[in-house]
Protein backbone atom coordinates (compact mmCIF):
# COMPACT_ATOMS: atom_id res chain seq x y z
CA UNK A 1 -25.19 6.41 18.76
CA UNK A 2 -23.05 7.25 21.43
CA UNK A 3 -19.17 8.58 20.79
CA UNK A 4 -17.27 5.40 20.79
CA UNK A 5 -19.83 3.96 18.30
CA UNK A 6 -19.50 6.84 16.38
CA UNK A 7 -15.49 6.59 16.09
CA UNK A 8 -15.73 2.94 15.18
CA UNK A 9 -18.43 3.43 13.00
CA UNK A 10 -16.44 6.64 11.21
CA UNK A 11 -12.75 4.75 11.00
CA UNK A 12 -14.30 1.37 9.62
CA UNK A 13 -16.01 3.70 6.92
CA UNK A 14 -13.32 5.62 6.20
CA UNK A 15 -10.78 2.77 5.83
CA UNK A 16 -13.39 1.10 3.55
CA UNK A 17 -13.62 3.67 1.23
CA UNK A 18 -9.83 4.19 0.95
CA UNK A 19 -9.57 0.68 -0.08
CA UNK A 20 -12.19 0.46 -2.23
CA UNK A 21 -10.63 2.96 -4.34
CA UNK A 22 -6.90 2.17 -4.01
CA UNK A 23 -7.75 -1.71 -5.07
CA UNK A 24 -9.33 -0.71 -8.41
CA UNK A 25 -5.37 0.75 -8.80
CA UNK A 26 -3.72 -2.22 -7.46
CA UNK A 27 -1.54 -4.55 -9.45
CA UNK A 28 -3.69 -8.39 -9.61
CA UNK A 29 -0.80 -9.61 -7.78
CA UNK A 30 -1.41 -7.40 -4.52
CA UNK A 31 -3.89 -7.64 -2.35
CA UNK A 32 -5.41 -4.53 -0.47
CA UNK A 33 -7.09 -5.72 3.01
CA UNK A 34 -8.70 -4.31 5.59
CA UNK A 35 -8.76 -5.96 9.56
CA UNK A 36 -11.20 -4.63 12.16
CA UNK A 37 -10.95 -5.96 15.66
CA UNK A 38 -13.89 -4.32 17.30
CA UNK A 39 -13.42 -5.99 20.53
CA UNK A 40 -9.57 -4.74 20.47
CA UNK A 41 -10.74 -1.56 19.00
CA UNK A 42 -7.74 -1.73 16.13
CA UNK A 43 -8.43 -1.14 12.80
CA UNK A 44 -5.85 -2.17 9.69
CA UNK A 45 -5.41 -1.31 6.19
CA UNK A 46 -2.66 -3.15 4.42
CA UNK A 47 -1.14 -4.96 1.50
CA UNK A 48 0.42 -8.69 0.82
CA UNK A 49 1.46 -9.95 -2.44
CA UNK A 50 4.49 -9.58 -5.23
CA UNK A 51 5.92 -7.95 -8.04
CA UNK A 52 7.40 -8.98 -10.53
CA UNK A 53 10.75 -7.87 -8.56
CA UNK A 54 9.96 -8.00 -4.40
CA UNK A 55 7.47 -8.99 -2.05
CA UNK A 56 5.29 -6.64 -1.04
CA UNK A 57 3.56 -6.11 2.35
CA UNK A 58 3.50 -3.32 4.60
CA UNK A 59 0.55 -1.35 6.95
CA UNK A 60 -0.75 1.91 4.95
CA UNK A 61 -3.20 2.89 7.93
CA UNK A 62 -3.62 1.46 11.74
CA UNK A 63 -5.57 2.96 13.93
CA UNK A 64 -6.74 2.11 17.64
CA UNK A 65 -9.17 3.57 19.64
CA UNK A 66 -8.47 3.92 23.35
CA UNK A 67 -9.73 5.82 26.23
CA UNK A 68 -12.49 7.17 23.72
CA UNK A 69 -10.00 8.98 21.36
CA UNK A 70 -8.51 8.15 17.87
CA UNK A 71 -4.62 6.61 18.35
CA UNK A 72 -3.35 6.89 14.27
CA UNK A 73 -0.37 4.66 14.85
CA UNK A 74 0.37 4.62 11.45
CA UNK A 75 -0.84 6.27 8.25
CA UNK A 76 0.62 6.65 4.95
CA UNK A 77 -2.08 8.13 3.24
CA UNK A 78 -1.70 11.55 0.99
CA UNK A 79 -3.95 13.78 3.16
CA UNK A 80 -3.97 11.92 6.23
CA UNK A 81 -6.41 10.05 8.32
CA UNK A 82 -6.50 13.24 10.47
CA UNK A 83 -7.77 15.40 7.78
CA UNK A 84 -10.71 12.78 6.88
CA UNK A 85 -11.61 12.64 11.10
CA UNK A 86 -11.83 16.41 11.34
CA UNK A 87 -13.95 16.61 7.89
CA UNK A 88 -16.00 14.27 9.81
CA UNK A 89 -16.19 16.29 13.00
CA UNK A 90 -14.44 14.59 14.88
CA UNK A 91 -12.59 17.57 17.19
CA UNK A 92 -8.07 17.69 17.40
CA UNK A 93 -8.54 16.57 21.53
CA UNK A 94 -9.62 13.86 20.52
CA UNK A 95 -6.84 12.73 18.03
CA UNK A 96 -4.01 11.30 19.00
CA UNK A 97 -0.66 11.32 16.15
CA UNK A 98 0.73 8.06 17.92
CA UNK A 99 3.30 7.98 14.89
CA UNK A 100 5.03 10.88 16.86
CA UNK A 101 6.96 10.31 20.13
CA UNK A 102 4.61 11.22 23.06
CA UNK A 103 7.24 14.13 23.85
CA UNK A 104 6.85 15.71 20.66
CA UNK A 105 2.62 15.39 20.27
CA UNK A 106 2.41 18.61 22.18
CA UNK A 107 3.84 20.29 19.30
CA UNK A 108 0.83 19.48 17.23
CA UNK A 109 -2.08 20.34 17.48
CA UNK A 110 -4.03 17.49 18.30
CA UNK A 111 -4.14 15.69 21.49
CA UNK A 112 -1.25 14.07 23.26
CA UNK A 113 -2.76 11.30 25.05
């Protein structure tokens, strides 16, 4: 499998396994989903529905992948997506925080672009 197979591959599973165990916790009346565009390379996990007092609906994770590196555009997961990718071997050049300005990425310690 070469590398760009691998990070779909890796993202879709890890997504899929965050939901499956954050919808066991969810209320009936929202919905945890999940999105892959494989041809885009952008990968969702999100929620839709009510409470009894708002509407609920917001992105918990989106991730692209783009010049064969992993863009986290958004991720409001506990440990982070980043943690799970470098568990998985995935090495801090080629992660990209996109949730941070591009002028502030070289203070972490992950990729920039």
């Amino acid at each position: 499998m070469d590398k760009l197979e691998h990070y779909r591959s890796l993202v879709q599973s890890i997504l899929t396994e965050y939901d499956r165990l954050f919808s066991q916790a969810c209320p009936n009346e929202v919905e945890m989903l999940l999105a892959f565009d494989k041809d885009r390379d952008q990968y969702l996990w999100f929620q839709v529905g009510w409470t009894p007092e708002e509407r609920v609906k917001g992105i918990s994770v989106h991730i692209q992948i783009k010049n064969e590196k992993i863009y986290i555009e958004e991720d409001w997961t506990e440990e982070g997506i980043a943690t799970e990718l470098l568990r998985e071997g995935v090495p801090k050049e080629d992660i990209v925080l996109a949730f941070h300005a591009p002028e502030t990425r070289k203070f972490t310690e992950f990729a920039i672009a």
